[in-house]
N, C-alpha and C. Protein backbone atom coordinates (compact mmCIF):
# COMPACT_ATOMS: atom_id res chain seq x y z
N UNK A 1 76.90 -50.46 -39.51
CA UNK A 1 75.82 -49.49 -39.57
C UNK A 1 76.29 -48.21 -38.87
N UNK A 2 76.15 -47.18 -39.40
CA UNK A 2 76.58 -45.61 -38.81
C UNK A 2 75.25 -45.43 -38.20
N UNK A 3 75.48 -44.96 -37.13
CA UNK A 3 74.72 -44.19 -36.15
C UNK A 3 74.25 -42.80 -36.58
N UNK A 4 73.22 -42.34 -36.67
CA UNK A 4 72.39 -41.28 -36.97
C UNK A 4 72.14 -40.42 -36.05
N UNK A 5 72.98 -38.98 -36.36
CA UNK A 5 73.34 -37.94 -34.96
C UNK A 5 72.02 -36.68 -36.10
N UNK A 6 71.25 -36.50 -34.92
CA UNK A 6 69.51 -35.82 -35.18
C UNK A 6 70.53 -34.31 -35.35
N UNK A 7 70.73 -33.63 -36.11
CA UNK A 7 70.65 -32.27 -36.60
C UNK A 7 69.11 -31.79 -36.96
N UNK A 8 68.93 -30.62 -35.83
CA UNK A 8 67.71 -30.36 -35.80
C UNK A 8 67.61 -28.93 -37.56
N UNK A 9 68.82 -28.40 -37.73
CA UNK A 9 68.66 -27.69 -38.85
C UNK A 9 68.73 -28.19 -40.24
N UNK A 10 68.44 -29.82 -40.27
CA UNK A 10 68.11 -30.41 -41.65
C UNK A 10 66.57 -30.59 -41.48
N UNK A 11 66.15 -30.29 -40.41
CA UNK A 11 64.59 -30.43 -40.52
C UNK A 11 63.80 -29.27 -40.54
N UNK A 12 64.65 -27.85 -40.46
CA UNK A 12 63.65 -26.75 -40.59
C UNK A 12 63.09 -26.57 -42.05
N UNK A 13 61.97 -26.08 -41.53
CA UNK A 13 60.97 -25.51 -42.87
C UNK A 13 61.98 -24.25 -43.86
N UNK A 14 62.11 -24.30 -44.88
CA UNK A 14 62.38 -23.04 -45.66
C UNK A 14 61.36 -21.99 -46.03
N UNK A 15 60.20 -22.12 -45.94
CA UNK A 15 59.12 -21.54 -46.43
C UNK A 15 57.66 -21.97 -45.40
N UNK A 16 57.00 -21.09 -45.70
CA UNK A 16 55.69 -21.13 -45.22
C UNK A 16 54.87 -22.07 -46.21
N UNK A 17 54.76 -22.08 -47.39
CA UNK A 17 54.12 -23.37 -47.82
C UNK A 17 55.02 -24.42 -47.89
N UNK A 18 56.07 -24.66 -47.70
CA UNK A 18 56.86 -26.03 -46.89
C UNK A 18 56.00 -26.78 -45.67
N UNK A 19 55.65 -25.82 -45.49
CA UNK A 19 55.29 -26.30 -43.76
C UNK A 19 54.07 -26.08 -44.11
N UNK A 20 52.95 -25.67 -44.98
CA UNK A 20 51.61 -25.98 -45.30
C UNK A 20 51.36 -27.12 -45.62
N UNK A 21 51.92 -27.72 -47.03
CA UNK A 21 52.07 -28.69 -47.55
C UNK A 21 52.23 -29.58 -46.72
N UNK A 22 53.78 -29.90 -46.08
CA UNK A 22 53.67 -31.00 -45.10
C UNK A 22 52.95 -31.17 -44.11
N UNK A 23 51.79 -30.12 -43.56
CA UNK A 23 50.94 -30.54 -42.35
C UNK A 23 49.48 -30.88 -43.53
N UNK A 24 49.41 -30.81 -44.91
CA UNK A 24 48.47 -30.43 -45.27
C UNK A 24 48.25 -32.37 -45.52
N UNK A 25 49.59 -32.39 -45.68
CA UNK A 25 49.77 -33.84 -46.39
C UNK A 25 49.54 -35.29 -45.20
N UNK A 26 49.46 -34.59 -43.78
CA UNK A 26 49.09 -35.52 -43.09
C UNK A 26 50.55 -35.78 -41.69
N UNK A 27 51.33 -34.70 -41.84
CA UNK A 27 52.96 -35.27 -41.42
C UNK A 27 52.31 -34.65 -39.80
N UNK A 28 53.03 -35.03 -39.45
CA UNK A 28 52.90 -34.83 -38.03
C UNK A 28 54.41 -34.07 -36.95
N UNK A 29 54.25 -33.16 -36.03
CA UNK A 29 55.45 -32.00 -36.25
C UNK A 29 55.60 -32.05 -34.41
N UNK A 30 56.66 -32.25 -34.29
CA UNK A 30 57.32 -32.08 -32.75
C UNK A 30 58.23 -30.75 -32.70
N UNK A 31 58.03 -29.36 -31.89
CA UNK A 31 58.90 -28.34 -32.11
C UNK A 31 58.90 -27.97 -30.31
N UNK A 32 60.54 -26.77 -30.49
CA UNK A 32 60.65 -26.39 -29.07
C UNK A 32 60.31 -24.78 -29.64
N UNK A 33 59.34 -23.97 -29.18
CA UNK A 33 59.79 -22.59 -28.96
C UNK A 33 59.69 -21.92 -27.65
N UNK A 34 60.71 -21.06 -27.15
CA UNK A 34 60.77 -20.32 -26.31
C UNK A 34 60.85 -21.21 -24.89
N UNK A 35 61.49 -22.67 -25.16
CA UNK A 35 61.80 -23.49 -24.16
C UNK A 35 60.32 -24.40 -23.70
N UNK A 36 59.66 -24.55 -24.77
CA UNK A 36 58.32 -25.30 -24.58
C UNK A 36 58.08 -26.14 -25.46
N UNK A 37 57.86 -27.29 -25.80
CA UNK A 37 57.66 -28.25 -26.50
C UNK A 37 56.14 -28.65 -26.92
N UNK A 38 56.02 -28.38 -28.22
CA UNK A 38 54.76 -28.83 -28.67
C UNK A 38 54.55 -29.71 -30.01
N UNK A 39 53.62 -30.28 -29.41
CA UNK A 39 53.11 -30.62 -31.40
C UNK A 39 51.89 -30.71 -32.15
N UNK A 40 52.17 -31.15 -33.40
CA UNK A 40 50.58 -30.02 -33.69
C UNK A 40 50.33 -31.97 -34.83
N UNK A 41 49.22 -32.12 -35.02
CA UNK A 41 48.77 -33.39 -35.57
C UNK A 41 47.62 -33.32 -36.54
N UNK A 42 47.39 -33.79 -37.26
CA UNK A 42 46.33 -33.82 -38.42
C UNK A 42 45.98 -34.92 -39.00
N UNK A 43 44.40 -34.52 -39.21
CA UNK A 43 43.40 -35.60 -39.38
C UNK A 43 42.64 -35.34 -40.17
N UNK A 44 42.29 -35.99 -41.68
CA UNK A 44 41.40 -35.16 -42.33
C UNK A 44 40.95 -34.12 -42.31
N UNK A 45 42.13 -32.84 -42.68
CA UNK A 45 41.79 -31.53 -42.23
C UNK A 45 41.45 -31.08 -41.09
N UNK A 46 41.70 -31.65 -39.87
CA UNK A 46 41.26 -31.28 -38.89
C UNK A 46 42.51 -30.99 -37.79
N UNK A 47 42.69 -30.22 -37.13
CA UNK A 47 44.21 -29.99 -36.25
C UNK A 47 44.12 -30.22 -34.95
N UNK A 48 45.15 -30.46 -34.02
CA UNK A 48 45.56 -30.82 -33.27
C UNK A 48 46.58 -30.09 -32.46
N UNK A 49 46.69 -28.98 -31.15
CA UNK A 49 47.97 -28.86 -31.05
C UNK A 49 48.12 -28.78 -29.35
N UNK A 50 49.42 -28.90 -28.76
CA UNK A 50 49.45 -29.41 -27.70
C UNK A 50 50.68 -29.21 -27.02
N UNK A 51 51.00 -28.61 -25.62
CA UNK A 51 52.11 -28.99 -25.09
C UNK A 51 52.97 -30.35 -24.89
N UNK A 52 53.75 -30.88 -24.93
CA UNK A 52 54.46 -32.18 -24.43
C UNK A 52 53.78 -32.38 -23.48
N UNK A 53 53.70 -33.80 -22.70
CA UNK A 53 53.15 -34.26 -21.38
C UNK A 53 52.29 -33.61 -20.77
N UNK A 54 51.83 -32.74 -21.06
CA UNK A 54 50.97 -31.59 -20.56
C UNK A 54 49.56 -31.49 -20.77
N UNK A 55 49.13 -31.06 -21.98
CA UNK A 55 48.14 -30.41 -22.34
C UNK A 55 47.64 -30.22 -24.17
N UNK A 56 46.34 -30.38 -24.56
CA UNK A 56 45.84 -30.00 -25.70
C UNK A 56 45.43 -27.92 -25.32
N UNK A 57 46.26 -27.48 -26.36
CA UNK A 57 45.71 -26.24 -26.62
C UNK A 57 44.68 -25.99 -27.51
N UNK A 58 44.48 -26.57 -28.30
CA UNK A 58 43.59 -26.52 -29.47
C UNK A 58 43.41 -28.04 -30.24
N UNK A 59 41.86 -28.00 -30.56
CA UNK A 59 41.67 -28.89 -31.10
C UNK A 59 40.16 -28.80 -32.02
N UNK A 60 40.54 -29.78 -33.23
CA UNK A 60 39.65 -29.68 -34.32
C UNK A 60 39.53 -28.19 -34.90
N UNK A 61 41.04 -27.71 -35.32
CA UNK A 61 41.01 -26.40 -35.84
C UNK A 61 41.36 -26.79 -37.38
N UNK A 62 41.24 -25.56 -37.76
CA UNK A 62 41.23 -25.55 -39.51
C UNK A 62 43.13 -25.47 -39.40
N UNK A 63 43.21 -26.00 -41.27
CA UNK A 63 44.99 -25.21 -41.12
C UNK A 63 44.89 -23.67 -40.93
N UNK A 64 44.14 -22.93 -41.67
CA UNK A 64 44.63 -21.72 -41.17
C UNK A 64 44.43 -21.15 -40.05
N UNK A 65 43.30 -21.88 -39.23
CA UNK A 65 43.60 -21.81 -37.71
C UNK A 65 44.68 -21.94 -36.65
N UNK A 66 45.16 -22.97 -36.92
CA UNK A 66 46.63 -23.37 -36.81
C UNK A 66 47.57 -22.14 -37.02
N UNK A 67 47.53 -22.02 -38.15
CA UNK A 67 48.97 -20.84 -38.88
C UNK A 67 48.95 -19.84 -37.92
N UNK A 68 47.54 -19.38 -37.25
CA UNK A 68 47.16 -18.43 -37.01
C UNK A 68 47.26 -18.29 -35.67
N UNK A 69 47.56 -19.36 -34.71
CA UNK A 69 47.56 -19.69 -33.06
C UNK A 69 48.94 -19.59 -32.51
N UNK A 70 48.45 -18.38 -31.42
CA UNK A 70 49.36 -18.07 -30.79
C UNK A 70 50.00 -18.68 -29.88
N UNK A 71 51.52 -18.76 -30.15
CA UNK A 71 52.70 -19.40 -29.13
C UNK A 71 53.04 -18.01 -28.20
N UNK A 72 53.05 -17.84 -27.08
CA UNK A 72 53.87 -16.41 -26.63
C UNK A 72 53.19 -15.14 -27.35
N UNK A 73 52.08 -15.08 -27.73
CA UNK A 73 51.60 -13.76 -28.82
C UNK A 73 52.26 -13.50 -29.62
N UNK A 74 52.52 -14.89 -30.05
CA UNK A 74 53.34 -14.93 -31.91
C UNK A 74 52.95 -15.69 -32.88
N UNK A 75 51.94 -15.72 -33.80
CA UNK A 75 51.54 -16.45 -34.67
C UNK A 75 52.66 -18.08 -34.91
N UNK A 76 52.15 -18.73 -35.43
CA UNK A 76 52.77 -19.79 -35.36
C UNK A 76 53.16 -19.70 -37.13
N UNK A 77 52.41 -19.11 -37.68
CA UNK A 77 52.90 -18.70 -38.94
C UNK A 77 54.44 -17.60 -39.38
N UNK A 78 54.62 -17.18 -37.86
CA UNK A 78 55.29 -15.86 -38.34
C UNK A 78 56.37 -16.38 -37.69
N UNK A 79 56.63 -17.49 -36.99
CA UNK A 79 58.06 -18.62 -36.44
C UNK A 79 58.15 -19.46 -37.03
N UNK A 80 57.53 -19.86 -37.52
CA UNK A 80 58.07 -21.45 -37.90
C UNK A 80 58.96 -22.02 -38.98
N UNK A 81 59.13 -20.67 -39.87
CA UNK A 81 60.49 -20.99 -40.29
C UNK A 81 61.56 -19.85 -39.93
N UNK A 82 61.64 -19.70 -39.33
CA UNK A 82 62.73 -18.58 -38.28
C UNK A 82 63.78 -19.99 -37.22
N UNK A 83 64.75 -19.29 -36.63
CA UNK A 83 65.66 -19.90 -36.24
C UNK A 83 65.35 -20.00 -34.44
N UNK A 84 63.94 -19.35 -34.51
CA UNK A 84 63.67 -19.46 -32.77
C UNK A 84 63.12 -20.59 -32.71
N UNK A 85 62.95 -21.52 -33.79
CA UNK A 85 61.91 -22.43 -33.06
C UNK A 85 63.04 -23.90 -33.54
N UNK A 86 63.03 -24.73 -32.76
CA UNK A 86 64.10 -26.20 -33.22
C UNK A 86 62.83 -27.27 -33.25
N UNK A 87 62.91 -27.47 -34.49
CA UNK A 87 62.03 -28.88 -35.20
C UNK A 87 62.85 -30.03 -34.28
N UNK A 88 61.71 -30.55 -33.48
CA UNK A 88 62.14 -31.92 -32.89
C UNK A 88 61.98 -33.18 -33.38
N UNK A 89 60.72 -33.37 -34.13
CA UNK A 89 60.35 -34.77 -34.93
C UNK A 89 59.38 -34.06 -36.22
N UNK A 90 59.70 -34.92 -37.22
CA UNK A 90 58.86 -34.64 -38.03
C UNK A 90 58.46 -35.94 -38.81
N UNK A 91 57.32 -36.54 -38.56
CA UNK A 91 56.96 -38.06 -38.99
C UNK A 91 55.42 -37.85 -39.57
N UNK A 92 54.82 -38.75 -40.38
CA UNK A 92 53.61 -39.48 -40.47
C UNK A 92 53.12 -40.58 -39.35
């Protein structure tokens, strides 16, 4: 069995509806930006997002609420497929 070495740039988004779709579809998203770790979760349309070990920032938001919530006074829409942010997990 080969051992599985995590390349975080086979998991970035190419597009903004990449990353609609898959949160729309239920996937669930672990990311680092600006040296902070968060993740964002979904529930029958309903969102979830949160520091690591820390803290809920938001909760029971719409997706385009989400798209729209600021990391650092940067839309989360306008990083997330840019090269500042490293996809840590991406599961159901």
């Amino acid at each position: 069995m080969k051992n599985y070495e995590y390349n975080p740039d086979d998991h970035k988004f190419k597009t903004l509806g990449e990353f609609k779709f898959y949160l729309n579809t239920g996937w669930n998203l672990g990311f680092e930006y600006n040296g902070v770790e968060y993740g964002i979760e979904g529930h029958n349309n309903s969102f979830e997002i949160w520091i690591y070990n820390e803290r809920f920032l938001a909760e029971d938001i719409t997706l385009e609420q989400t798209l729209d919530f600021e990391f650092d006074g940067v839309k989360l829409k306008d990083f997330i497929t840019t090269d500042d942010v490293v996809i840590i997990e991406r599961h159901i």
